[in-house]
N, C-alpha and C. Protein backbone atom coordinates (compact mmCIF):
# COMPACT_ATOMS: atom_id res chain seq x y z
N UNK A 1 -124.19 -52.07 -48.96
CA UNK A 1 -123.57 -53.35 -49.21
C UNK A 1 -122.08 -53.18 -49.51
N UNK A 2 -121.55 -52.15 -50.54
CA UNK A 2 -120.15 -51.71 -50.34
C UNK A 2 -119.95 -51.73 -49.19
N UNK A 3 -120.20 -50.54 -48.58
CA UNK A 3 -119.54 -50.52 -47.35
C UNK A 3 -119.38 -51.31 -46.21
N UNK A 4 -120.00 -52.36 -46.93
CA UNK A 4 -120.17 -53.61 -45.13
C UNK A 4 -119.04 -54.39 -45.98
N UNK A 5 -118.58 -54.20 -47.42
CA UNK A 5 -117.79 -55.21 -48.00
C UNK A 5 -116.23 -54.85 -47.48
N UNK A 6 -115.92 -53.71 -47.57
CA UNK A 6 -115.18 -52.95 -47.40
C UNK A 6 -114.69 -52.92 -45.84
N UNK A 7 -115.50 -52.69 -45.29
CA UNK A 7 -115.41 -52.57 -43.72
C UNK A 7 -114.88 -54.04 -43.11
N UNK A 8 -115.88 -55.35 -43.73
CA UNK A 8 -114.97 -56.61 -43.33
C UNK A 8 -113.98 -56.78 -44.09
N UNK A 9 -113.08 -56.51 -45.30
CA UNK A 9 -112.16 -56.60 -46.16
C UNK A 9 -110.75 -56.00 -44.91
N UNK A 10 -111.37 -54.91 -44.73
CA UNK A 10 -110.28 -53.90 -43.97
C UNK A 10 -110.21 -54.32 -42.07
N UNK A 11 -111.00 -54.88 -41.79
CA UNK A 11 -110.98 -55.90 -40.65
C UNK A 11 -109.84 -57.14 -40.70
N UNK A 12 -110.49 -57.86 -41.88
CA UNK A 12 -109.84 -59.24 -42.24
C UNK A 12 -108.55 -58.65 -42.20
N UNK A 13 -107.84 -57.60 -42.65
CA UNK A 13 -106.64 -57.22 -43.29
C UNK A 13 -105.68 -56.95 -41.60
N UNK A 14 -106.57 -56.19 -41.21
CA UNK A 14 -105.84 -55.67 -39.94
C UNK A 14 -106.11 -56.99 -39.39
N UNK A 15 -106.54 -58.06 -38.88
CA UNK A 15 -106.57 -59.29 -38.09
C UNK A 15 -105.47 -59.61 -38.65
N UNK A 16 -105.21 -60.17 -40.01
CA UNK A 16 -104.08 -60.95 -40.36
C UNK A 16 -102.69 -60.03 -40.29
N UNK A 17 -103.13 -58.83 -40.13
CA UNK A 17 -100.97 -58.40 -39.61
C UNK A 17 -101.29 -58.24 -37.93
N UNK A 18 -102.42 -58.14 -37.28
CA UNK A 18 -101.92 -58.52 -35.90
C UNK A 18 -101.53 -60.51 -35.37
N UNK A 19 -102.14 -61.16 -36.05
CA UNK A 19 -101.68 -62.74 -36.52
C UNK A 19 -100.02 -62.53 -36.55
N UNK A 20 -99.60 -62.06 -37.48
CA UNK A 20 -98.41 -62.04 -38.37
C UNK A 20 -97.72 -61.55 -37.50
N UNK A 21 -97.74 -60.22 -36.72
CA UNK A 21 -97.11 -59.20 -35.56
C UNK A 21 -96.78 -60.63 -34.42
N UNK A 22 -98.15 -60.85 -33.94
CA UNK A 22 -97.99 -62.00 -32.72
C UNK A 22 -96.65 -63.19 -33.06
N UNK A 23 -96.89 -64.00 -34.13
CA UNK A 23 -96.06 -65.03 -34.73
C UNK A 23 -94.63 -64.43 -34.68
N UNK A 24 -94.14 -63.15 -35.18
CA UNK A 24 -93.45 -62.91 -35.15
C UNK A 24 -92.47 -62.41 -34.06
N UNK A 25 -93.20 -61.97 -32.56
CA UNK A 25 -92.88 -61.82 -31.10
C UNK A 25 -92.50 -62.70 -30.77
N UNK A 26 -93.59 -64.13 -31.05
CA UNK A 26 -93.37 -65.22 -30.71
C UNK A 26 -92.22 -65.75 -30.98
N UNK A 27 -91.84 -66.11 -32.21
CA UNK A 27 -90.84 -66.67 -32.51
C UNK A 27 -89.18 -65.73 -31.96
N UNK A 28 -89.40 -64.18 -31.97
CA UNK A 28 -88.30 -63.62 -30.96
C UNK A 28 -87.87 -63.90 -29.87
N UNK A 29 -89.10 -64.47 -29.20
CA UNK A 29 -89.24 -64.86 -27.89
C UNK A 29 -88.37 -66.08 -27.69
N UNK A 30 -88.68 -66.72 -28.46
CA UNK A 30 -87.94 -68.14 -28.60
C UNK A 30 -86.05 -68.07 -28.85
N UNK A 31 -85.88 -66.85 -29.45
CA UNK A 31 -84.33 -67.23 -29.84
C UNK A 31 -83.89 -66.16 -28.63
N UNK A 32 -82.59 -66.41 -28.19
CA UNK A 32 -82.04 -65.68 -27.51
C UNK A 32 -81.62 -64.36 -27.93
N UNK A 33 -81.48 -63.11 -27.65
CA UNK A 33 -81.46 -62.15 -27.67
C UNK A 33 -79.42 -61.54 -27.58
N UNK A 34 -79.19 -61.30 -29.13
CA UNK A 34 -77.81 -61.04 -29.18
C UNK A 34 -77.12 -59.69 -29.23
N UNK A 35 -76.67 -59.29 -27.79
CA UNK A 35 -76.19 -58.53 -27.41
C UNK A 35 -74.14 -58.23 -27.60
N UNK A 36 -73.93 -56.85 -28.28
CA UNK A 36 -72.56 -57.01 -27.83
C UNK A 36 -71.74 -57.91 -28.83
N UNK A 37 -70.09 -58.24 -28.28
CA UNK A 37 -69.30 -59.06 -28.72
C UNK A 37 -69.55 -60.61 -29.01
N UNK A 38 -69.50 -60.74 -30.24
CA UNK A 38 -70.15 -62.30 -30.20
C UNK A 38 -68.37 -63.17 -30.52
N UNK A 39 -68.40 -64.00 -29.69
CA UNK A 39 -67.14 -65.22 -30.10
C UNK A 39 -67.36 -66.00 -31.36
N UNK A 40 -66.69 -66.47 -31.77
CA UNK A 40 -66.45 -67.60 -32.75
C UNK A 40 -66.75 -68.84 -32.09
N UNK A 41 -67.54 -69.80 -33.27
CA UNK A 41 -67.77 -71.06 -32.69
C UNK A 41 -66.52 -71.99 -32.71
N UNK A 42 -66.59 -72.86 -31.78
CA UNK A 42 -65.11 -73.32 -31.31
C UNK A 42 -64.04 -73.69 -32.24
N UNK A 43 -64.64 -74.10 -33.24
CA UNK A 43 -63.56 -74.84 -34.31
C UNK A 43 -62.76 -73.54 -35.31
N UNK A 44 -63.90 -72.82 -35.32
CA UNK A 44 -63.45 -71.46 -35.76
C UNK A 44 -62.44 -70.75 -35.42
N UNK A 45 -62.47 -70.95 -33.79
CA UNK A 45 -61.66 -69.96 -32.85
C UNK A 45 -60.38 -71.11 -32.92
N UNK A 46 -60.64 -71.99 -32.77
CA UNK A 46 -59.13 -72.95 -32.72
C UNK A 46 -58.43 -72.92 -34.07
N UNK A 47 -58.99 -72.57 -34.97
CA UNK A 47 -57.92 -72.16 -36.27
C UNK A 47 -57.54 -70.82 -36.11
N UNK A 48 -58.08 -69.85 -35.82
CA UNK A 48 -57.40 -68.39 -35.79
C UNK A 48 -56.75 -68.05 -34.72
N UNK A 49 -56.66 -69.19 -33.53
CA UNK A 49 -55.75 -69.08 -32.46
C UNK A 49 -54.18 -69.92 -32.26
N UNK A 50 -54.40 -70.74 -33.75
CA UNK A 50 -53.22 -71.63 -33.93
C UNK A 50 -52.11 -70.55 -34.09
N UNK A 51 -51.21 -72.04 -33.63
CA UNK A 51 -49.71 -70.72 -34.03
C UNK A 51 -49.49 -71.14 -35.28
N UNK A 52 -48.70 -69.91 -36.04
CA UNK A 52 -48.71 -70.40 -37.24
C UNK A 52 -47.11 -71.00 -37.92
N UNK A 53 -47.55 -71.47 -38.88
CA UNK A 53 -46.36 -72.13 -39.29
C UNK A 53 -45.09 -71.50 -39.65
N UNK A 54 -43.90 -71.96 -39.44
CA UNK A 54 -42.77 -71.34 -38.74
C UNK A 54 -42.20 -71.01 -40.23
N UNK A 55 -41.94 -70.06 -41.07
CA UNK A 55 -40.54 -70.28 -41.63
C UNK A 55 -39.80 -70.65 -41.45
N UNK A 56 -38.76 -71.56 -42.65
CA UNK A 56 -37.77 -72.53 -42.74
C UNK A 56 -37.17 -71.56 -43.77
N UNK A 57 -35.82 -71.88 -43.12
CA UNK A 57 -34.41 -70.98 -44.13
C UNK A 57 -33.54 -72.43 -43.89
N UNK A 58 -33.10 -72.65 -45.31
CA UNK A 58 -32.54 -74.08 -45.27
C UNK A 58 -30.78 -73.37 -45.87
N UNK A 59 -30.08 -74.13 -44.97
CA UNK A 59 -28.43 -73.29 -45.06
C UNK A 59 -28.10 -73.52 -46.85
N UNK A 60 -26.82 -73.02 -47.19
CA UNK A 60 -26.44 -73.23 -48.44
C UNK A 60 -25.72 -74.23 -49.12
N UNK A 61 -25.24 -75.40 -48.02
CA UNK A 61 -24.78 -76.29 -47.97
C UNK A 61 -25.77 -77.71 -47.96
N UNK A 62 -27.17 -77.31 -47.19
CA UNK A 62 -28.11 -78.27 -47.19
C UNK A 62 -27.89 -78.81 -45.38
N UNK A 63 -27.55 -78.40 -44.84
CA UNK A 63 -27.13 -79.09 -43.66
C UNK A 63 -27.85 -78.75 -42.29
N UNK A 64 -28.48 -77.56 -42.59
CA UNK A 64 -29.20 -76.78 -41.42
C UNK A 64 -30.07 -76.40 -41.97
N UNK A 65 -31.24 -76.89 -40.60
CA UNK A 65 -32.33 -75.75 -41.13
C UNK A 65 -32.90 -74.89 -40.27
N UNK A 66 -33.36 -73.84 -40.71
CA UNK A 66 -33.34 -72.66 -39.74
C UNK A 66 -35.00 -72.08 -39.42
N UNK A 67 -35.77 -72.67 -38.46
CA UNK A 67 -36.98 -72.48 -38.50
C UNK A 67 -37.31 -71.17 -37.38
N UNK A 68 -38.00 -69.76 -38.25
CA UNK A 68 -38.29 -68.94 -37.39
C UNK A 68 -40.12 -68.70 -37.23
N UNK A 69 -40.32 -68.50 -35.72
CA UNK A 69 -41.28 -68.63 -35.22
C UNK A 69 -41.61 -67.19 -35.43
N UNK A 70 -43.46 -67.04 -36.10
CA UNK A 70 -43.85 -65.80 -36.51
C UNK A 70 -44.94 -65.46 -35.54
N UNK A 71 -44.90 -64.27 -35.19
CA UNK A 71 -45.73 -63.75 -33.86
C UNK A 71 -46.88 -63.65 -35.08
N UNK A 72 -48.65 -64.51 -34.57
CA UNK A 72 -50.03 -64.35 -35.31
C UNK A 72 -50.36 -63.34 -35.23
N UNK A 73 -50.95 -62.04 -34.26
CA UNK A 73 -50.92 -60.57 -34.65
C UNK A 73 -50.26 -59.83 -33.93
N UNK A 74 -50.19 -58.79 -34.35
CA UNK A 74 -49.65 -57.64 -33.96
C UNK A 74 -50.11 -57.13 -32.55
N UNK A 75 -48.95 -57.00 -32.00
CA UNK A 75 -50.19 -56.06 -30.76
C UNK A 75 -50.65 -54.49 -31.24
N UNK A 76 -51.37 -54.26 -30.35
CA UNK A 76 -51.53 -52.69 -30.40
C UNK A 76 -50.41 -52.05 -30.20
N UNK A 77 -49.32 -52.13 -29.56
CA UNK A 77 -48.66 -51.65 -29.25
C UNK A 77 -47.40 -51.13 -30.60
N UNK A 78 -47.56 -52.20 -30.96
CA UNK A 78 -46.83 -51.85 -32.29
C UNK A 78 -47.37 -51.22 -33.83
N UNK A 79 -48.75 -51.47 -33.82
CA UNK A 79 -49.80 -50.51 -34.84
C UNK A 79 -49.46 -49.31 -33.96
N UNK A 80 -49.66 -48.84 -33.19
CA UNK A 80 -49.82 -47.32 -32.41
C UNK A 80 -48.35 -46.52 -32.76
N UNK A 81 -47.27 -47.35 -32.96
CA UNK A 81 -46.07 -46.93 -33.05
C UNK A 81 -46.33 -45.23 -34.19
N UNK A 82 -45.48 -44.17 -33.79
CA UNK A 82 -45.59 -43.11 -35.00
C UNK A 82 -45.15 -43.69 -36.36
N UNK A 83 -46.00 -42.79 -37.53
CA UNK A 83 -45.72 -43.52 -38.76
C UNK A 83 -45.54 -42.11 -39.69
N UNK A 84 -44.70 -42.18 -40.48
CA UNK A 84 -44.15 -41.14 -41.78
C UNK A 84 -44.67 -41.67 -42.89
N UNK A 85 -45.57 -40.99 -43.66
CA UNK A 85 -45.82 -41.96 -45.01
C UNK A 85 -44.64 -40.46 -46.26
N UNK A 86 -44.26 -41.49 -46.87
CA UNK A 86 -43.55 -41.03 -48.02
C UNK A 86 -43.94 -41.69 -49.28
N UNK A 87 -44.17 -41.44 -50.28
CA UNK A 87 -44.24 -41.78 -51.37
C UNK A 87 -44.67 -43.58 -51.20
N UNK A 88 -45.56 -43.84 -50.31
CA UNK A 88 -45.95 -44.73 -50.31
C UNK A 88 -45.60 -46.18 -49.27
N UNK A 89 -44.38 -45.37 -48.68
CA UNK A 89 -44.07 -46.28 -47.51
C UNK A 89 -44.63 -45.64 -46.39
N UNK A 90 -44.18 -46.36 -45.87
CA UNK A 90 -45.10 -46.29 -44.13
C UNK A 90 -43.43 -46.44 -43.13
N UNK A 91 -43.18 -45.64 -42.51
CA UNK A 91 -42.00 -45.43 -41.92
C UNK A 91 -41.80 -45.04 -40.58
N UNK A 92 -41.29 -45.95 -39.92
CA UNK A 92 -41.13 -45.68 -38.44
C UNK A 92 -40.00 -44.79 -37.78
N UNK A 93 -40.17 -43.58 -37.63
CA UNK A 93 -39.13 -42.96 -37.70
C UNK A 93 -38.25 -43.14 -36.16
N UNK A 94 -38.99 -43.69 -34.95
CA UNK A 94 -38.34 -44.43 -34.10
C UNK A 94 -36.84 -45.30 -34.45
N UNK A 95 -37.21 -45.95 -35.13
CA UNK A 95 -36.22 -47.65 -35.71
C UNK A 95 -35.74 -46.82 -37.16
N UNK A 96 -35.95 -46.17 -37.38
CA UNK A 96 -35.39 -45.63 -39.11
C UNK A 96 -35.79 -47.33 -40.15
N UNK A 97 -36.94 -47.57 -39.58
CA UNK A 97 -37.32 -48.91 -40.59
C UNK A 97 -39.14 -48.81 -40.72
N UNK A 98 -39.26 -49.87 -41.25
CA UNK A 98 -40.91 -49.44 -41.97
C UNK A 98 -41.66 -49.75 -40.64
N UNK A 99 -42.98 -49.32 -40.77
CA UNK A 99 -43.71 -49.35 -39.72
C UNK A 99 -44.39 -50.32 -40.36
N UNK A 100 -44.27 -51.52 -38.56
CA UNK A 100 -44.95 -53.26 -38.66
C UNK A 100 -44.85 -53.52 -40.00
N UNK A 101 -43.36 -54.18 -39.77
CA UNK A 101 -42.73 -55.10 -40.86
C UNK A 101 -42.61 -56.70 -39.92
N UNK A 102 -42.89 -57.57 -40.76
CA UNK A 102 -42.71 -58.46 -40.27
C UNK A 102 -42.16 -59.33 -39.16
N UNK A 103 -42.63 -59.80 -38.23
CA UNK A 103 -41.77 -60.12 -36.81
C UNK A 103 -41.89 -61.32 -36.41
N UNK A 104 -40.58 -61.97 -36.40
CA UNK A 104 -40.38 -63.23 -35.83
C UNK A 104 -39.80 -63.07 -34.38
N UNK A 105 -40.27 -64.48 -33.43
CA UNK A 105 -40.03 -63.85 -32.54
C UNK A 105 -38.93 -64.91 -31.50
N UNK A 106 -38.93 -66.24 -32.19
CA UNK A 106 -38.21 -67.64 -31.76
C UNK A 106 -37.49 -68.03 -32.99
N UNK A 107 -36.00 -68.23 -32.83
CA UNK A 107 -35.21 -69.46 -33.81
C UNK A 107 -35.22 -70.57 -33.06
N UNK A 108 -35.03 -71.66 -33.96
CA UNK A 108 -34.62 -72.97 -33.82
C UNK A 108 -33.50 -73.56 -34.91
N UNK A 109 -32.65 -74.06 -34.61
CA UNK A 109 -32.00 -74.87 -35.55
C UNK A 109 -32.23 -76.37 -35.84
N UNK A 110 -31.83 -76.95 -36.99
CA UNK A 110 -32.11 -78.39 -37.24
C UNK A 110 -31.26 -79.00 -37.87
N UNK A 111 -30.18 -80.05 -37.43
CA UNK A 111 -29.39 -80.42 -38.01
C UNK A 111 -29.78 -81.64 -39.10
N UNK A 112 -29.71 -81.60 -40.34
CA UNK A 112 -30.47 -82.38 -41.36
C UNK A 112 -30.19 -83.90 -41.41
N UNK A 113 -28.90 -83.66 -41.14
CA UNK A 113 -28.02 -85.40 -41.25
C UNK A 113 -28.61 -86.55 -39.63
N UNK A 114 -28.85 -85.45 -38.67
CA UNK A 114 -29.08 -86.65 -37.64
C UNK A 114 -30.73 -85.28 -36.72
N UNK A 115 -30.60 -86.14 -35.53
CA UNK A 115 -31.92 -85.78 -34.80
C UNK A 115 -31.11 -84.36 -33.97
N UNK A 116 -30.10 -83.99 -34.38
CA UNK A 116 -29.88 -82.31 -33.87
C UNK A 116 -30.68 -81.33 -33.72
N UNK A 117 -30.80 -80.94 -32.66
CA UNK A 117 -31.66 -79.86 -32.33
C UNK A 117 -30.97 -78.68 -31.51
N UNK A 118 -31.69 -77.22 -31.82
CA UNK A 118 -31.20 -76.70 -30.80
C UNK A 118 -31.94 -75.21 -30.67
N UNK A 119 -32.52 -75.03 -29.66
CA UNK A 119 -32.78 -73.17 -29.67
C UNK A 119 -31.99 -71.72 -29.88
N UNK A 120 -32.17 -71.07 -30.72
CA UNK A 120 -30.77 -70.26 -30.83
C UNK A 120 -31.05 -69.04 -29.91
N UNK A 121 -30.54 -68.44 -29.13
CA UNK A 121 -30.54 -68.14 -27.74
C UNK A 121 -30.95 -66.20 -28.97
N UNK A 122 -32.25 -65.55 -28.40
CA UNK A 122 -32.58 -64.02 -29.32
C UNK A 122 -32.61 -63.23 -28.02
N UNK A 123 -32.67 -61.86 -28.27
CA UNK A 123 -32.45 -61.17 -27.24
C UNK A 123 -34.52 -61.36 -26.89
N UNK A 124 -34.35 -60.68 -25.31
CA UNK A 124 -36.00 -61.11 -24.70
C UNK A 124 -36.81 -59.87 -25.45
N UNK A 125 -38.05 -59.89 -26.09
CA UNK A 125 -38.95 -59.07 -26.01
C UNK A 125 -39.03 -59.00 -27.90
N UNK A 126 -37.58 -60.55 -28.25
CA UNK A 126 -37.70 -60.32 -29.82
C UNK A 126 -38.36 -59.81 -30.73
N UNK A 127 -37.91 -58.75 -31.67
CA UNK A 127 -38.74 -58.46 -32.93
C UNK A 127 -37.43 -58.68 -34.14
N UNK A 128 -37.21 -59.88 -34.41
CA UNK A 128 -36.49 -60.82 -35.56
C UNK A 128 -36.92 -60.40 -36.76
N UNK A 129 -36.43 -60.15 -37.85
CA UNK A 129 -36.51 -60.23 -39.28
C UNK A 129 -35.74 -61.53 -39.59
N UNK A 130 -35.95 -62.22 -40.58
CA UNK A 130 -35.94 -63.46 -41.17
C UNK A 130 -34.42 -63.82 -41.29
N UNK A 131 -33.80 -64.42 -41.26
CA UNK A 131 -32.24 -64.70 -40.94
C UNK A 131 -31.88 -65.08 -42.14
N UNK A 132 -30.38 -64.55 -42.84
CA UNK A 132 -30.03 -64.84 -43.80
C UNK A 132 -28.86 -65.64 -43.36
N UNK A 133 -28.28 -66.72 -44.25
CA UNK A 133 -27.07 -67.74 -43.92
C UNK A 133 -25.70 -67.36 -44.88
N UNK A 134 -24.55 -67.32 -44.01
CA UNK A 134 -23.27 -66.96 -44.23
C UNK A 134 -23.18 -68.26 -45.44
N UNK A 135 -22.15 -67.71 -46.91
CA UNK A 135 -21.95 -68.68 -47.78
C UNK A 135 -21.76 -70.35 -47.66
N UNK A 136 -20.55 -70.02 -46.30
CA UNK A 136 -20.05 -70.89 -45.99
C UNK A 136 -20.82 -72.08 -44.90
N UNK A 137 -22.20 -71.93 -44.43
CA UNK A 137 -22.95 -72.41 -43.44
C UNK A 137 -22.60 -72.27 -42.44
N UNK A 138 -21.89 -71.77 -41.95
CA UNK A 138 -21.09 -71.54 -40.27
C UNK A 138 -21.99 -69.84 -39.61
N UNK A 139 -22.95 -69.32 -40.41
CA UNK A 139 -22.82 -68.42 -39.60
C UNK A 139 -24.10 -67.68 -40.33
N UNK A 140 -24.92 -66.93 -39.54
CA UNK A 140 -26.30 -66.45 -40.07
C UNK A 140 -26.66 -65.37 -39.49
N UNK A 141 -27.08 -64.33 -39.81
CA UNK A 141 -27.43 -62.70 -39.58
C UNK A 141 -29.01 -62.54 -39.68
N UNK A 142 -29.67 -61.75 -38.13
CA UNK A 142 -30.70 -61.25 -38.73
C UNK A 142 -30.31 -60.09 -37.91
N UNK A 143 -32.00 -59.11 -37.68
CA UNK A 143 -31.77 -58.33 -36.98
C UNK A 143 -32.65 -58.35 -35.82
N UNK A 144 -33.19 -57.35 -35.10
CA UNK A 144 -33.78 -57.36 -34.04
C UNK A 144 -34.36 -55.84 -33.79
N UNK A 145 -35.50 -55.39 -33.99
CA UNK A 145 -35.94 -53.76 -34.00
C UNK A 145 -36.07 -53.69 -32.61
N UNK A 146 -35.58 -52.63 -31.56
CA UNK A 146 -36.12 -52.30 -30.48
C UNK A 146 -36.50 -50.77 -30.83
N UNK A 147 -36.78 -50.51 -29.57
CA UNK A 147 -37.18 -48.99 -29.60
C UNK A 147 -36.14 -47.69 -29.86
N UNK A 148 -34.82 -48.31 -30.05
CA UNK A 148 -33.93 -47.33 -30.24
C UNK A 148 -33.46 -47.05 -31.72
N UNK A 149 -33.94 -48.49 -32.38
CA UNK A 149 -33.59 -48.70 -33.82
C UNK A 149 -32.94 -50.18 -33.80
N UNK A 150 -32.67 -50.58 -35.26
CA UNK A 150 -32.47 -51.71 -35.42
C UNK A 150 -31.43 -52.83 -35.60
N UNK A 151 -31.15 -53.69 -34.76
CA UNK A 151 -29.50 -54.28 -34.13
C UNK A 151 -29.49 -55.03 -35.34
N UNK A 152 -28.18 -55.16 -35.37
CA UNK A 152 -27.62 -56.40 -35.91
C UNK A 152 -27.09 -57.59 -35.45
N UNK A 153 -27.81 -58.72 -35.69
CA UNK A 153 -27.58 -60.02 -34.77
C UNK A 153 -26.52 -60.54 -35.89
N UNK A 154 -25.99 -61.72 -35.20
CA UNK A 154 -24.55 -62.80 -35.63
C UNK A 154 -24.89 -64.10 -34.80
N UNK A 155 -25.57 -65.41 -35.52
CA UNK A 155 -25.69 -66.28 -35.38
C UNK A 155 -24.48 -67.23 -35.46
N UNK A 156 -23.91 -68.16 -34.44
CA UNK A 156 -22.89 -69.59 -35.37
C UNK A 156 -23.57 -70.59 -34.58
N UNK A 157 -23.27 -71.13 -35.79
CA UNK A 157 -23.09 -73.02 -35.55
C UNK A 157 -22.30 -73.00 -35.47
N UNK A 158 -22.53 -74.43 -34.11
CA UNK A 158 -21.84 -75.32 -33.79
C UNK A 158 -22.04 -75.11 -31.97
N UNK A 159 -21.62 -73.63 -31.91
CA UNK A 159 -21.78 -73.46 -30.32
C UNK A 159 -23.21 -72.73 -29.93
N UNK A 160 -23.47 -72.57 -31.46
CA UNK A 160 -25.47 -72.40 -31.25
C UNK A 160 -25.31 -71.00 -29.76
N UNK A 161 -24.85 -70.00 -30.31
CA UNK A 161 -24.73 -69.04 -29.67
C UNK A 161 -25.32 -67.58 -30.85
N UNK A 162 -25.33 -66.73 -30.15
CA UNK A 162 -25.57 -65.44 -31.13
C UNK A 162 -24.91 -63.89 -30.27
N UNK A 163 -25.00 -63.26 -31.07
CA UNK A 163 -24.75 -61.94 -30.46
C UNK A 163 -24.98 -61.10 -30.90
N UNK A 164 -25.39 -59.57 -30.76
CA UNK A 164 -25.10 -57.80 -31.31
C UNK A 164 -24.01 -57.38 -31.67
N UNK A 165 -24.21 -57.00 -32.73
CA UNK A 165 -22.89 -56.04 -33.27
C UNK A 165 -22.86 -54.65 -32.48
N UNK A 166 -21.83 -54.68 -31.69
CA UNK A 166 -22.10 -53.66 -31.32
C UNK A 166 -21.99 -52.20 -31.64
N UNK A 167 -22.99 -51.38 -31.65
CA UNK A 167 -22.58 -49.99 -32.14
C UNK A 167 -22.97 -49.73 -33.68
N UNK A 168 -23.53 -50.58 -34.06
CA UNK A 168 -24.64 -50.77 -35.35
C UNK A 168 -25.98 -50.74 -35.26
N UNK A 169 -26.54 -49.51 -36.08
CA UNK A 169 -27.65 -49.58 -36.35
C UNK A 169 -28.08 -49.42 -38.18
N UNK A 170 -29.00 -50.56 -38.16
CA UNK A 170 -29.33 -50.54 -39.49
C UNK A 170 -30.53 -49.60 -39.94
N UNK A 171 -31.00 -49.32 -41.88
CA UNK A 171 -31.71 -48.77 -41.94
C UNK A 171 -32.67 -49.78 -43.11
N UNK A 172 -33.66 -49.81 -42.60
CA UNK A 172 -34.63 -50.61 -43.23
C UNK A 172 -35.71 -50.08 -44.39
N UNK A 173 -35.77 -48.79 -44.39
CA UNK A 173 -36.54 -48.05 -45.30
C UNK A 173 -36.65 -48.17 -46.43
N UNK A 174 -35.70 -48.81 -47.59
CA UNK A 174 -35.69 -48.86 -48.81
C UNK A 174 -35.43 -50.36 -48.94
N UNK A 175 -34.68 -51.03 -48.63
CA UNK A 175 -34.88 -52.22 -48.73
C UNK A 175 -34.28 -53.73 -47.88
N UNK A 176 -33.98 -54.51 -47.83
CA UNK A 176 -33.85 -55.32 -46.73
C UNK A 176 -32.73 -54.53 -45.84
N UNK A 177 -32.41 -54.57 -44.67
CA UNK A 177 -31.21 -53.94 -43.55
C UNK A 177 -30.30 -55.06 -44.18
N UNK A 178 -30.19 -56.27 -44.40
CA UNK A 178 -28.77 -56.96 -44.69
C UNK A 178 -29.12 -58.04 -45.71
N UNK A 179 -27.77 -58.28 -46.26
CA UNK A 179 -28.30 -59.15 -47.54
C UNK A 179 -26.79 -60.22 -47.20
């Protein structure tokens, strides 16, 4: 009598995890099968693909404002760059400046008093650091890292032109290239 108790106990047991096994195929069966790279659902992907909001450098006078356009990531190309670590910096010994520091890559100007507008003309393939404004509002400096090291730009108003200093290279390692 044990053993017939036992024997259907241990039946019943194994029926109910092949039950449980089946239900559970089943329901695999039903969901699609996720392989690989999965995307973001759309609303998701349309916020991490926005461009992002521009820094504004407002002149010292109040009269201009200076909106620079910030590249959302990095390429590879610029993580891969060689890197020096020293005492805690990260150093591009290419550019004699830090490795992937911040990069803007479009100016705009904005004249505050009326509907003035204007694009400020950067060299092609821009890598901009944030533009600082001459006391007097007439005139604004950033720089520009290429592969040789890092220029010094010369912004003016009025003829909304810019240019390179030529025969200058800055060093970015310790702390801003221009103030």
């Amino acid at each position: 009598m044990r053993k017939l108790v036992r024997h259907t106990a241990a039946v019943f047991f194994i029926l109910i995890a092949v039950q449980s096994g089946q239900r559970a195929h089943a329901q695999q069966e039903d969901q699609p099968v996720l392989h690989g790279y999965q995307k973001a659902p759309q609303p998701i992907s349309d916020i991490l693909n926005a461009r992002p909001t521009p820094l504004v450098q407002v002149s010292p006078d109040g009269k201009w404002l200076l909106a620079a356009d910030r590249l959302p990531y990095p390429p590879v190309s610029d993580l891969a760059q060689p890197m020096l670590r020293l005492a805690g910096l990260r150093i591009n010994p290419a550019t004699n400046g830090r490795h992937h520091p911040p990069r803007f890559t479009a100016l705009r100007l904005y004249y505050t008093e009326s509907k003035e507008q204007a694009v400020v003309p950067v060299p092609r393939n821009a890598y901009l650091s944030l533009p600082e404004w001459s006391q007097d509002s007439q005139h604004f400096a950033f720089t520009n890292t290429t592969a040789q090291g890092i220029e010094l730009w010369i912004g003016q108003i009025g003829t909304y032109t810019t240019s390179a200093v030529p025969k200058i290279r800055l060093s970015a390692v310790l702390s801003e290239p221009l103030q």
